[in-house]
PDB file of N, CA and C in Angstrom:
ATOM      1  N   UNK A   1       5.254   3.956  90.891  1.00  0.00           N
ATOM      2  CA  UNK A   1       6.021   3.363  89.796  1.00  0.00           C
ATOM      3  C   UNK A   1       5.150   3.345  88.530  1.00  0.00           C
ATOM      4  N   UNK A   2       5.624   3.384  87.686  1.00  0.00           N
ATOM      5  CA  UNK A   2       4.955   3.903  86.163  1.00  0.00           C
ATOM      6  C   UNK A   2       4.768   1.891  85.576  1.00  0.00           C
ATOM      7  N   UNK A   3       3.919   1.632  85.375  1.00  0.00           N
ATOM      8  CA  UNK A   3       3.219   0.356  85.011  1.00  0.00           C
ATOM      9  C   UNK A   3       3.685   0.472  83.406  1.00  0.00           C
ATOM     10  N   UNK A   4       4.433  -0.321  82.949  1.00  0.00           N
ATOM     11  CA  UNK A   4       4.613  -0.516  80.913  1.00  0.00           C
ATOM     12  C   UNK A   4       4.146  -1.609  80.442  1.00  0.00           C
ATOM     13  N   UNK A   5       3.167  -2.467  81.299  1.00  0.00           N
ATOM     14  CA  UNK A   5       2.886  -3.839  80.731  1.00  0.00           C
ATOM     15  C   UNK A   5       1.560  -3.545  80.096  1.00  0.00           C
ATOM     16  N   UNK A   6       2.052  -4.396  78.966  1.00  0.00           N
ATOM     17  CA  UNK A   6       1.437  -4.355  77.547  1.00  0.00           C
ATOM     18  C   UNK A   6       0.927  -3.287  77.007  1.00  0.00           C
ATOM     19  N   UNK A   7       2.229  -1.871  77.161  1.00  0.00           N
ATOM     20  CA  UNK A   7       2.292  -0.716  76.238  1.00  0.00           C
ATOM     21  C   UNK A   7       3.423  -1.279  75.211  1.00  0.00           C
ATOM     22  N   UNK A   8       2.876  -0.248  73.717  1.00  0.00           N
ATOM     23  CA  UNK A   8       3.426  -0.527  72.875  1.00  0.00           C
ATOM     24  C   UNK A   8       4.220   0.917  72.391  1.00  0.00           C
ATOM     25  N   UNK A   9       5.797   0.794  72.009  1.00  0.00           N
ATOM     26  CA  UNK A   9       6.654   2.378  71.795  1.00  0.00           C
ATOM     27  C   UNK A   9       6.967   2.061  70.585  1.00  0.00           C
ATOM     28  N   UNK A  10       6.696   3.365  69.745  1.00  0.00           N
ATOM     29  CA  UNK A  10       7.453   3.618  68.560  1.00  0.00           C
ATOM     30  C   UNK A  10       8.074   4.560  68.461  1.00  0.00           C
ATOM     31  N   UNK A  11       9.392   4.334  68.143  1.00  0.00           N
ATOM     32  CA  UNK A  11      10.495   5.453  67.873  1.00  0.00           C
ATOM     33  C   UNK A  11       9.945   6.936  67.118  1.00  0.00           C
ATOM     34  N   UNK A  12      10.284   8.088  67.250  1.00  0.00           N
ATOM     35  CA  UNK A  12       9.737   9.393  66.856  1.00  0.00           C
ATOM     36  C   UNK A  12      10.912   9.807  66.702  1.00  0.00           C
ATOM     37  N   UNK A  13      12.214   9.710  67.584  1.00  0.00           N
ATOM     38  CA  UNK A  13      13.263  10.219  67.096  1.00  0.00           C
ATOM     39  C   UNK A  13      14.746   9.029  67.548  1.00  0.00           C
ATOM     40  N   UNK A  14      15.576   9.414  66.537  1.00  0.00           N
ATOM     41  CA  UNK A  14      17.041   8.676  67.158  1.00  0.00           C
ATOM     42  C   UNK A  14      18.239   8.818  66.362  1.00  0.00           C
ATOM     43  N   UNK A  15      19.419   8.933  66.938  1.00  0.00           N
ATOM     44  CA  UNK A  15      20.471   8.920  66.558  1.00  0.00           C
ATOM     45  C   UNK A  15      20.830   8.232  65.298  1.00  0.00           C
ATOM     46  N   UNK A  16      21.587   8.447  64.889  1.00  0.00           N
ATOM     47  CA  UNK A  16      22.315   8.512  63.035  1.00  0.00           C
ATOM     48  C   UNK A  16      22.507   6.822  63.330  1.00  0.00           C
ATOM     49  N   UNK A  17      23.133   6.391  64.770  1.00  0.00           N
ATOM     50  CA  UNK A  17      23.817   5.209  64.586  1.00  0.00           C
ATOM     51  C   UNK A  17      22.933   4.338  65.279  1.00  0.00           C
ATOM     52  N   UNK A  18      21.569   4.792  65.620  1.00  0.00           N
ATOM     53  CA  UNK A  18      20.657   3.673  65.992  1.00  0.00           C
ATOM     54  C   UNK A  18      20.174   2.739  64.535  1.00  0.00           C
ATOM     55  N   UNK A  19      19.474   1.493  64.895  1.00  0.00           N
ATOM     56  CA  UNK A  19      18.816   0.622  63.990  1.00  0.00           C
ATOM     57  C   UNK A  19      17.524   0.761  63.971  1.00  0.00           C
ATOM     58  N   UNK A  20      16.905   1.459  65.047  1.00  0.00           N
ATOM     59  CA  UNK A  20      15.458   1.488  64.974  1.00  0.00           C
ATOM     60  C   UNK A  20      14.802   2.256  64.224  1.00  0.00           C
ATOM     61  N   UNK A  21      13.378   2.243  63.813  1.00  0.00           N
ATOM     62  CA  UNK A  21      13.209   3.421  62.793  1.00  0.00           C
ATOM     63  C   UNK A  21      11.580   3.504  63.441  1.00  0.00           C
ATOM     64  N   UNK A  22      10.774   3.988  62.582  1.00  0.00           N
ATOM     65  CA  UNK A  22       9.302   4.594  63.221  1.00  0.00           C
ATOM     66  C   UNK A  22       8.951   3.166  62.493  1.00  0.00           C
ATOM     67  N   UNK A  23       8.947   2.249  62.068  1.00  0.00           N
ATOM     68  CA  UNK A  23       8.635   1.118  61.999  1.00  0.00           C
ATOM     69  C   UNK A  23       8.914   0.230  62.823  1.00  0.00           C
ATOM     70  N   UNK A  24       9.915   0.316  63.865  1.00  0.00           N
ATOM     71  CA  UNK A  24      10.105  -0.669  64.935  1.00  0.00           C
ATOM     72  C   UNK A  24       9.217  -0.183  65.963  1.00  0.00           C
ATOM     73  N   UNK A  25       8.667  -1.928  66.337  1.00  0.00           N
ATOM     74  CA  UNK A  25       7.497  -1.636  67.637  1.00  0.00           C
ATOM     75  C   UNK A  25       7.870  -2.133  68.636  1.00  0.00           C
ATOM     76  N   UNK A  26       8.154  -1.939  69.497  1.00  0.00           N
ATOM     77  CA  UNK A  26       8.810  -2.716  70.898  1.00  0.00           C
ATOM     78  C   UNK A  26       6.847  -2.793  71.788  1.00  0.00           C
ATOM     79  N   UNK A  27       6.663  -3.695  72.162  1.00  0.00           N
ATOM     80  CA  UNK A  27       5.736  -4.452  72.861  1.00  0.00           C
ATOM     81  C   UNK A  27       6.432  -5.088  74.667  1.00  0.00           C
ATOM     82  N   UNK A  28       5.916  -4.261  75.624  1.00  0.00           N
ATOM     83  CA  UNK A  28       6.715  -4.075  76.749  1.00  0.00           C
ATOM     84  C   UNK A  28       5.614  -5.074  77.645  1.00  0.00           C
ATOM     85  N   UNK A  29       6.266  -5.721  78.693  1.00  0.00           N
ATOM     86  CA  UNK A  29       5.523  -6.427  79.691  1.00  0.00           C
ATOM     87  C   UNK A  29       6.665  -5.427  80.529  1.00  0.00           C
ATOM     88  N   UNK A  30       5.258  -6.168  82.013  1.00  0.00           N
ATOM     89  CA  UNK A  30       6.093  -6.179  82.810  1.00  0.00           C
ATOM     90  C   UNK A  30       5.797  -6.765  84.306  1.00  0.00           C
ATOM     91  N   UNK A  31       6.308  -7.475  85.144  1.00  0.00           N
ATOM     92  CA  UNK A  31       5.762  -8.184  86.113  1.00  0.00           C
ATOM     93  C   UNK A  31       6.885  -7.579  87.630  1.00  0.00           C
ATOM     94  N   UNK A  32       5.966  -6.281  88.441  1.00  0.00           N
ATOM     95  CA  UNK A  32       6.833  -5.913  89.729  1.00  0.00           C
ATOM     96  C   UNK A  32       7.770  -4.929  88.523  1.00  0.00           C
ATOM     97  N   UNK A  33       9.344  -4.916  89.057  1.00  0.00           N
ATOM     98  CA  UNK A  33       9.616  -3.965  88.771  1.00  0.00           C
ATOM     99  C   UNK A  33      10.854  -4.408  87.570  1.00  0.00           C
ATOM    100  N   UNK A  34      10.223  -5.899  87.204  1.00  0.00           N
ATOM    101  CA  UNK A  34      10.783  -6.768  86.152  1.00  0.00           C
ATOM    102  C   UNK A  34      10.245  -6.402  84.545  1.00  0.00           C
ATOM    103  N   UNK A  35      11.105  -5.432  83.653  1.00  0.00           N
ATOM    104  CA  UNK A  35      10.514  -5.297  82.693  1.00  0.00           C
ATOM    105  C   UNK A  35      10.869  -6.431  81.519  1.00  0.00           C
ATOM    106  N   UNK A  36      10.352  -6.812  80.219  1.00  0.00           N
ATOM    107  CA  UNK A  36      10.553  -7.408  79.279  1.00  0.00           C
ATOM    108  C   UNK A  36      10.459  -6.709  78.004  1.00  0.00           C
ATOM    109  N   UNK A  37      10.661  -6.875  76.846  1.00  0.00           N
ATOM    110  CA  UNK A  37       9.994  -6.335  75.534  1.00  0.00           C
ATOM    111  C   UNK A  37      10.489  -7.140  74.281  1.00  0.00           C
ATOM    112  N   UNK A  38       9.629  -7.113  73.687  1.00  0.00           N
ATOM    113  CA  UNK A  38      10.016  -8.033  72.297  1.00  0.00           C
ATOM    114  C   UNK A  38       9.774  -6.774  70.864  1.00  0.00           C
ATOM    115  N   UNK A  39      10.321  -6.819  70.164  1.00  0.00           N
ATOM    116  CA  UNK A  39      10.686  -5.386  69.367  1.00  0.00           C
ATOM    117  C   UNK A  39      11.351  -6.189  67.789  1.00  0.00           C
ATOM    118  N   UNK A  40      10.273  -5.492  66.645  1.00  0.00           N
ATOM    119  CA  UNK A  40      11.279  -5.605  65.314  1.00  0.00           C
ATOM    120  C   UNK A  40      10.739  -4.877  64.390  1.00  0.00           C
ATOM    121  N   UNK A  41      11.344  -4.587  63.915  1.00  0.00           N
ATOM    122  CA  UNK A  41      10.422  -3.488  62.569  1.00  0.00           C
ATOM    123  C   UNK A  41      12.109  -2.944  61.775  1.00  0.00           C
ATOM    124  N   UNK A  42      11.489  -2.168  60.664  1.00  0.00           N
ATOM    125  CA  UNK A  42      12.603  -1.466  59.773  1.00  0.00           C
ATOM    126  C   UNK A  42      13.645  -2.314  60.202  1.00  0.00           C
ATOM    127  N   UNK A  43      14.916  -1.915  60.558  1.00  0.00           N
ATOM    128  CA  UNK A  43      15.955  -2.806  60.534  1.00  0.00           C
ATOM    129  C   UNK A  43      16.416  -4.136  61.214  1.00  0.00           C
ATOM    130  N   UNK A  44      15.512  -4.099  61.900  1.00  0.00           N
ATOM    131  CA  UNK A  44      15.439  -5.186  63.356  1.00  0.00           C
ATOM    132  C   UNK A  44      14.453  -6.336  62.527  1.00  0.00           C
ATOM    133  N   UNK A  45      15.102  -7.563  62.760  1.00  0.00           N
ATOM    134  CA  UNK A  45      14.674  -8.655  62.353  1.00  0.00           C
ATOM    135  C   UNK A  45      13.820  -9.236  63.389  1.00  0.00           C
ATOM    136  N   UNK A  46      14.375  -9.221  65.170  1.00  0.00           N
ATOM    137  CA  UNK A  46      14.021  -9.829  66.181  1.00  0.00           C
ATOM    138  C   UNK A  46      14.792  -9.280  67.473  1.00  0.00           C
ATOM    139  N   UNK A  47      14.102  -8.349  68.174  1.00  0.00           N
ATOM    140  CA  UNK A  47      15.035  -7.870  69.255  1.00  0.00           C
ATOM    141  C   UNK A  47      14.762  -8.374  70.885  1.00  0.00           C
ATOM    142  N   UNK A  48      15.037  -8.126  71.622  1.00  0.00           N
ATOM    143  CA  UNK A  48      14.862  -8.665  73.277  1.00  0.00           C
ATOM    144  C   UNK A  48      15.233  -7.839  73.854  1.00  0.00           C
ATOM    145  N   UNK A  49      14.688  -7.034  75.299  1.00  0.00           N
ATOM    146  CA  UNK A  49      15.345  -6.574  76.222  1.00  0.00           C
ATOM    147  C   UNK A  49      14.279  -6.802  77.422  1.00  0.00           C
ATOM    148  N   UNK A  50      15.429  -6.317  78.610  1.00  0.00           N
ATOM    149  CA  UNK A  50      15.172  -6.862  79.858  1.00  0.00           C
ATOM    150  C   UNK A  50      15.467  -5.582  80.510  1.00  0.00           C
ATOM    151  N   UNK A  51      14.972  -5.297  81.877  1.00  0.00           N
ATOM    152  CA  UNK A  51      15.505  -3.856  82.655  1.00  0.00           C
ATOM    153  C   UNK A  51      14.958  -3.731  83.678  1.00  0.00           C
ATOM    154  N   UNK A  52      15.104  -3.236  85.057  1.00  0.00           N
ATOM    155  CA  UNK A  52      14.784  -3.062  85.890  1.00  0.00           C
ATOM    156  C   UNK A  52      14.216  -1.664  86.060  1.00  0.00           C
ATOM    157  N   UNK A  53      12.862  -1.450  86.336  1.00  0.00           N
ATOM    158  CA  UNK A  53      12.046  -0.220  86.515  1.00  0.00           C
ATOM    159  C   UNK A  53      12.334   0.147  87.811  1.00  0.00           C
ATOM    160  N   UNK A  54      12.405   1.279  88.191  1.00  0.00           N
ATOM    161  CA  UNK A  54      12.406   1.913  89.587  1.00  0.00           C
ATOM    162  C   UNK A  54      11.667   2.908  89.829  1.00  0.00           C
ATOM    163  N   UNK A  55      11.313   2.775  91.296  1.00  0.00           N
ATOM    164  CA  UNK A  55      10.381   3.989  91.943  1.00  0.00           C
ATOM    165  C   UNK A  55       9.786   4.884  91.072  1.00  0.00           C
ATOM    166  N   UNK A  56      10.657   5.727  90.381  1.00  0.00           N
ATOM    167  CA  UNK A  56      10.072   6.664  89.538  1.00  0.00           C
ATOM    168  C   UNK A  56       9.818   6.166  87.476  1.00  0.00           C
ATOM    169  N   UNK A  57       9.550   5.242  87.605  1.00  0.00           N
ATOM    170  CA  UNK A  57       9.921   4.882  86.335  1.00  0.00           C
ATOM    171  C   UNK A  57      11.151   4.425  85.135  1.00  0.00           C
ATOM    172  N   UNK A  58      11.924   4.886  85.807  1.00  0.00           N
ATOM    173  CA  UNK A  58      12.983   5.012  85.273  1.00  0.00           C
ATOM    174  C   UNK A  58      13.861   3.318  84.755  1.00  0.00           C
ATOM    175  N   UNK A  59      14.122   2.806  83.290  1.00  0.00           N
ATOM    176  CA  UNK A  59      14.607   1.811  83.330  1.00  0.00           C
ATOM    177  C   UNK A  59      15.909   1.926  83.287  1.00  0.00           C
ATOM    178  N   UNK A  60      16.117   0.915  83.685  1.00  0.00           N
ATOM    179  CA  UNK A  60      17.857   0.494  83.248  1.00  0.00           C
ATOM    180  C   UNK A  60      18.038  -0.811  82.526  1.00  0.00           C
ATOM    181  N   UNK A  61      18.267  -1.107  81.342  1.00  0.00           N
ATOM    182  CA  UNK A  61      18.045  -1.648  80.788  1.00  0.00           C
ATOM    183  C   UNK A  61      19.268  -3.015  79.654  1.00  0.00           C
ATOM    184  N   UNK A  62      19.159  -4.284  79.644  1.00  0.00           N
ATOM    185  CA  UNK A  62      20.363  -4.266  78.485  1.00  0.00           C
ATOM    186  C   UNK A  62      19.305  -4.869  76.955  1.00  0.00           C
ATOM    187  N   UNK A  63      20.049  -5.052  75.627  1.00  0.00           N
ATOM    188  CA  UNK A  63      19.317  -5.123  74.984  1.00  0.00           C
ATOM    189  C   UNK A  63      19.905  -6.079  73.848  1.00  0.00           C
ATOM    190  N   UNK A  64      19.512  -7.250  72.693  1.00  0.00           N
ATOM    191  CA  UNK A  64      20.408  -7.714  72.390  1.00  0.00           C
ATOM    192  C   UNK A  64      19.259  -7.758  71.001  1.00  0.00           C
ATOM    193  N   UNK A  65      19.558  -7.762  69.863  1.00  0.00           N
ATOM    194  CA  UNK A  65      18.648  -7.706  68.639  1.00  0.00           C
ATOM    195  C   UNK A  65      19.450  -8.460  67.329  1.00  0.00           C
ATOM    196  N   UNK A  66      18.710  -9.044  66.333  1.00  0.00           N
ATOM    197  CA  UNK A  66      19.247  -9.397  64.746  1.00  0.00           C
ATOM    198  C   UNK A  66      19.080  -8.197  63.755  1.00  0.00           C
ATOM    199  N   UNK A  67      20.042  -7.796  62.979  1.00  0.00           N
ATOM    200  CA  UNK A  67      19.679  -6.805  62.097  1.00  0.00           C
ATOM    201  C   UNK A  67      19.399  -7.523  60.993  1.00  0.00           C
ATOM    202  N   UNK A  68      19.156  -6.789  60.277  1.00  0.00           N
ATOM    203  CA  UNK A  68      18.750  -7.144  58.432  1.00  0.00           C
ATOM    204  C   UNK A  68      20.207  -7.440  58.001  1.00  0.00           C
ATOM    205  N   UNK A  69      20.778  -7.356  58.476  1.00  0.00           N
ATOM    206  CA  UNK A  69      22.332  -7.748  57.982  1.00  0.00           C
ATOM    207  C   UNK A  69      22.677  -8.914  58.554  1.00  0.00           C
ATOM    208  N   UNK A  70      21.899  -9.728  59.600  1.00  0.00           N
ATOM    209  CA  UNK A  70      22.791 -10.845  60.033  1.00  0.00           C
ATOM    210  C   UNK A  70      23.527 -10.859  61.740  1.00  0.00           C
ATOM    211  N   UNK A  71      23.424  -9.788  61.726  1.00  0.00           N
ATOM    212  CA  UNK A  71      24.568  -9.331  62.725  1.00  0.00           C
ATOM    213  C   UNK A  71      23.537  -9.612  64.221  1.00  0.00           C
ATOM    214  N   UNK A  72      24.073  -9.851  64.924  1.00  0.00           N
ATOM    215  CA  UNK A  72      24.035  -9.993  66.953  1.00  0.00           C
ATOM    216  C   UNK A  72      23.952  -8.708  67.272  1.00  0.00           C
ATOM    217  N   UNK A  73      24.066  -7.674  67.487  1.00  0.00           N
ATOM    218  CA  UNK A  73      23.920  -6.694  68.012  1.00  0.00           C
ATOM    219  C   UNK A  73      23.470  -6.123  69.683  1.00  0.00           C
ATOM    220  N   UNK A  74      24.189  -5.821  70.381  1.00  0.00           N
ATOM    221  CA  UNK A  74      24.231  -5.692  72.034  1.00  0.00           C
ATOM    222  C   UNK A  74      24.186  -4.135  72.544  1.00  0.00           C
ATOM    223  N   UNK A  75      23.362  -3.806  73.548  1.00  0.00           N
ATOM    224  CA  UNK A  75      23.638  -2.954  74.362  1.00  0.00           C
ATOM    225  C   UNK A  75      23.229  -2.444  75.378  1.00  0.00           C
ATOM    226  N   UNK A  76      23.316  -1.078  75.880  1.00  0.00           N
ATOM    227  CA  UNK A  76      22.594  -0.950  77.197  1.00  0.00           C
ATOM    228  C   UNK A  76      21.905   0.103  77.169  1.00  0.00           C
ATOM    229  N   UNK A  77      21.359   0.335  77.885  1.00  0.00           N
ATOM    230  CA  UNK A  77      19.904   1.973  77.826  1.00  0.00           C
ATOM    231  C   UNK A  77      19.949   2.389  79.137  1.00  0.00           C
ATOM    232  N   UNK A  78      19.393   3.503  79.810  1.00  0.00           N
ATOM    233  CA  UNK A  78      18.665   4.431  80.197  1.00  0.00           C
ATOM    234  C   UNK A  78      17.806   4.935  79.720  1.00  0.00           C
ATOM    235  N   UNK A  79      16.220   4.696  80.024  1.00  0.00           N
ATOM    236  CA  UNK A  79      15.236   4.974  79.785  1.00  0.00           C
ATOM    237  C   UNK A  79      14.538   5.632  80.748  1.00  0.00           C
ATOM    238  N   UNK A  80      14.070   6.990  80.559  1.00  0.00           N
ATOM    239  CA  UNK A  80      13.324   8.226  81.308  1.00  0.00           C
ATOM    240  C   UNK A  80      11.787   8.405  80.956  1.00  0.00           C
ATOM    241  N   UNK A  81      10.682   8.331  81.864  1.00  0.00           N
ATOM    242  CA  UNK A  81       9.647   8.150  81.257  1.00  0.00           C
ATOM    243  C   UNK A  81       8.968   9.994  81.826  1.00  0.00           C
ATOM    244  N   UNK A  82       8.017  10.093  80.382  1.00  0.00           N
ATOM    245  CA  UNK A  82       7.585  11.463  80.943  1.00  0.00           C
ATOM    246  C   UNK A  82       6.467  10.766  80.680  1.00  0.00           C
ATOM    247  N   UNK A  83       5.435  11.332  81.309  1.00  0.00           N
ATOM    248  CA  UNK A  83       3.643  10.939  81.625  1.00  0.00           C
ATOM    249  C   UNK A  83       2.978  12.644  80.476  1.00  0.00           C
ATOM    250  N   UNK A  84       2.681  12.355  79.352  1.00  0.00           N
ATOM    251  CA  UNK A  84       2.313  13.026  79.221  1.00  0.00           C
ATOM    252  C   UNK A  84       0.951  13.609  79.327  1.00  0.00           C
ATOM    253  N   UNK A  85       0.332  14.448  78.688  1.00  0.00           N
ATOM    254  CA  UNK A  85      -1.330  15.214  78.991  1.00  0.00           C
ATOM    255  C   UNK A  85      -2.411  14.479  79.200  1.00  0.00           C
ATOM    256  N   UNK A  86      -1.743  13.636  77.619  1.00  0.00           N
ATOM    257  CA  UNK A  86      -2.916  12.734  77.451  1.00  0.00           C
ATOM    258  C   UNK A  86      -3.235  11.307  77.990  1.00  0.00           C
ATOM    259  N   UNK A  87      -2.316  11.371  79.036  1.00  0.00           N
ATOM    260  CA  UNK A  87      -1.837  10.147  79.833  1.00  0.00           C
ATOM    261  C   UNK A  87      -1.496   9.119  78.919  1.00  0.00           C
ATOM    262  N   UNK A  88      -0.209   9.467  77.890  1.00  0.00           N
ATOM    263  CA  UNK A  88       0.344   8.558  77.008  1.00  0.00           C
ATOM    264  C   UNK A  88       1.945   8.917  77.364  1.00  0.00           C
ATOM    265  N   UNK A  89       3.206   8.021  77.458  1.00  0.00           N
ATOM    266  CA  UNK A  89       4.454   7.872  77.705  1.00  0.00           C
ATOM    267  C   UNK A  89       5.035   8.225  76.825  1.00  0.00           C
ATOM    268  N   UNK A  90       5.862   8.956  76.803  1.00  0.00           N
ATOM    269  CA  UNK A  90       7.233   9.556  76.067  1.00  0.00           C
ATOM    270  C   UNK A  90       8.267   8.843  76.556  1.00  0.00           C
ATOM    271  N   UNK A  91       9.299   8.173  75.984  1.00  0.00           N
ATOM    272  CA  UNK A  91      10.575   7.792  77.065  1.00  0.00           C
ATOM    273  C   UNK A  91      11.588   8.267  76.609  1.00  0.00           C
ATOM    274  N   UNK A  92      12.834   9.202  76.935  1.00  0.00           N
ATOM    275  CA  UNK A  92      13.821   9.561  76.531  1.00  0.00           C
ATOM    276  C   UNK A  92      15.167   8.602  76.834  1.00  0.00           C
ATOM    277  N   UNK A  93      15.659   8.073  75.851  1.00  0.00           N
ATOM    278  CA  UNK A  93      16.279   7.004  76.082  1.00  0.00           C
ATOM    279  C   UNK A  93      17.826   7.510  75.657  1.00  0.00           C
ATOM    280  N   UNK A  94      18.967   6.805  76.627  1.00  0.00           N
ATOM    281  CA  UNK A  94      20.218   7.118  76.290  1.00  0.00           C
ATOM    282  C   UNK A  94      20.749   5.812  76.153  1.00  0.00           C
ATOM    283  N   UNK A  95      21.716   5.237  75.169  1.00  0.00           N
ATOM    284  CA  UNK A  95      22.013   4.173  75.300  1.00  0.00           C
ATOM    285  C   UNK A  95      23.296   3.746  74.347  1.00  0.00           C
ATOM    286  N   UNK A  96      24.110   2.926  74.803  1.00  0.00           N
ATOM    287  CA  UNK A  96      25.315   3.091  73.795  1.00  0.00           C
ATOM    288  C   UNK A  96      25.575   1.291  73.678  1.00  0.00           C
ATOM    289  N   UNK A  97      25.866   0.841  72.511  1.00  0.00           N
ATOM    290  CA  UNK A  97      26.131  -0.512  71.897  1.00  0.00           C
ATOM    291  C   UNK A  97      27.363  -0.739  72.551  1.00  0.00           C
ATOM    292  N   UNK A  98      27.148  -2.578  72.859  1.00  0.00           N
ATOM    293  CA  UNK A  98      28.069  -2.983  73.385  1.00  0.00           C
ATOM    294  C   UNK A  98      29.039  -4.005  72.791  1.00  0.00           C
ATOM    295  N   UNK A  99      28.704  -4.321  71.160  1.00  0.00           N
ATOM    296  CA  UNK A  99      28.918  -4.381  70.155  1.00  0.00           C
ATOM    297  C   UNK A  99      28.912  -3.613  69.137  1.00  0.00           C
ATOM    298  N   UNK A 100      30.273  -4.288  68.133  1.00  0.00           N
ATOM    299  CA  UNK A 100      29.890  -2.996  67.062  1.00  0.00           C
ATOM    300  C   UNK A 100      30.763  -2.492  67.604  1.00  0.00           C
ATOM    301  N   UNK A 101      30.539  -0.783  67.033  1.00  0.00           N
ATOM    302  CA  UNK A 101      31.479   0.354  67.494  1.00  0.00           C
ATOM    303  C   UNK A 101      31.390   1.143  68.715  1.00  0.00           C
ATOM    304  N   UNK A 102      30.613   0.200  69.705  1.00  0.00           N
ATOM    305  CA  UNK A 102      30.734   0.546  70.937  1.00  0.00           C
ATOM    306  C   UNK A 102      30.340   2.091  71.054  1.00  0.00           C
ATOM    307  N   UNK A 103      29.353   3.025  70.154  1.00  0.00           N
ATOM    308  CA  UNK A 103      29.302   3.935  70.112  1.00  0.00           C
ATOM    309  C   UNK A 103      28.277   4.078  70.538  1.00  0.00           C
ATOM    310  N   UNK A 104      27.593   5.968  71.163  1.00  0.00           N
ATOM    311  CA  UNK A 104      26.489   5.733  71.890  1.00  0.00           C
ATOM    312  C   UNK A 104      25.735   7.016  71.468  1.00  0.00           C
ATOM    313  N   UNK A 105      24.330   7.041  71.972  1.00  0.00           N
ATOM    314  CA  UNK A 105      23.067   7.267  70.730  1.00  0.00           C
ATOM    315  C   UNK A 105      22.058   8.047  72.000  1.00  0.00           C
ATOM    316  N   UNK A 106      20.875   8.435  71.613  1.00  0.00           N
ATOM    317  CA  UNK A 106      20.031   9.030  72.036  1.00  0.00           C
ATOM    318  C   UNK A 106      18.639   8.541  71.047  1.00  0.00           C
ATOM    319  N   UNK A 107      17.461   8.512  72.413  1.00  0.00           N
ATOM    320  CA  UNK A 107      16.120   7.918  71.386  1.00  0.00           C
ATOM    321  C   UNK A 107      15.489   8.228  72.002  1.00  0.00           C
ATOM    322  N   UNK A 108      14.128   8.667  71.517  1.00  0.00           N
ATOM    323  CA  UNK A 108      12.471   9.358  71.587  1.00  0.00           C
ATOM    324  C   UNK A 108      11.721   8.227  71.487  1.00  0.00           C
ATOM    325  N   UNK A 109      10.967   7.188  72.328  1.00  0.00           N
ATOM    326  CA  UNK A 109       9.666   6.305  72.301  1.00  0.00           C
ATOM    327  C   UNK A 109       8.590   6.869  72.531  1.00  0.00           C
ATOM    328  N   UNK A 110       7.597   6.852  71.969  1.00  0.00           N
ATOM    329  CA  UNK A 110       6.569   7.330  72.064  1.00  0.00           C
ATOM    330  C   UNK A 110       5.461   6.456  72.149  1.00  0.00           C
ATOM    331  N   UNK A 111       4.846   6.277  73.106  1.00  0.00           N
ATOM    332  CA  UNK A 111       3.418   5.254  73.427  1.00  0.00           C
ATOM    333  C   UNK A 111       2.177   5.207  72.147  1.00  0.00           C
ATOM    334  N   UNK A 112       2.338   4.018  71.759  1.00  0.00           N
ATOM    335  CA  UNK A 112       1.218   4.065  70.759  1.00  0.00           C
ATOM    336  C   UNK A 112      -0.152   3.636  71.162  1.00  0.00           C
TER     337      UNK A 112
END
């Protein structure tokens, strides 16, 4: 199982209708196969998520954040971890809002 406690991801790439930007830092614990993360930057005032890691890394995740606008904002992820060269994490993330326009997105984390 791929260990994320107290790695830090910054976005490299994402969808038109994500909020995150290469200024949001998500800061990941994790205890067993119980993940956490606390996350805010560029549009994110204050975010939270929670997810269950499995065997191969893989999260499943839900996620709930404040924008710069005020707004609650909800949703859910799939998160894919690649181990890269330099033994630093890539995660390819799929994930669609569960608020809002219920619309759904694609994202690049990259281990800082």
């Amino acid at each position: 199982m791929v260990n994320y406690n107290n790695k830090r991801f910054r976005p490299v790439s994402s969808s038109d209708n994500s909020e995150t930007t290469s200024a949001t830092i998500f800061i990941y614990k994790q205890n067993e196969s119980i993940l956490t993360s606390t996350y805010s930057g560029g549009n994110i005032i204050e975010g939270h998520l929670i997810g269950i890691v499995n065997e191969n890394g893989v999260i499943n995740m839900r996620y709930h954040q404040v924008n710069k606008k005020g707004e609650l904002m909800t949703g859910t992820c799939i998160s894919t971890p690649k181990i890269n060269e330099n033994g630093k994490i890539t995660l390819y993330e799929s994930w669609q809002w569960r608020s809002g326009n219920l619309s759904k997105g694609t994202s690049i984390l990259e281990e800082i």
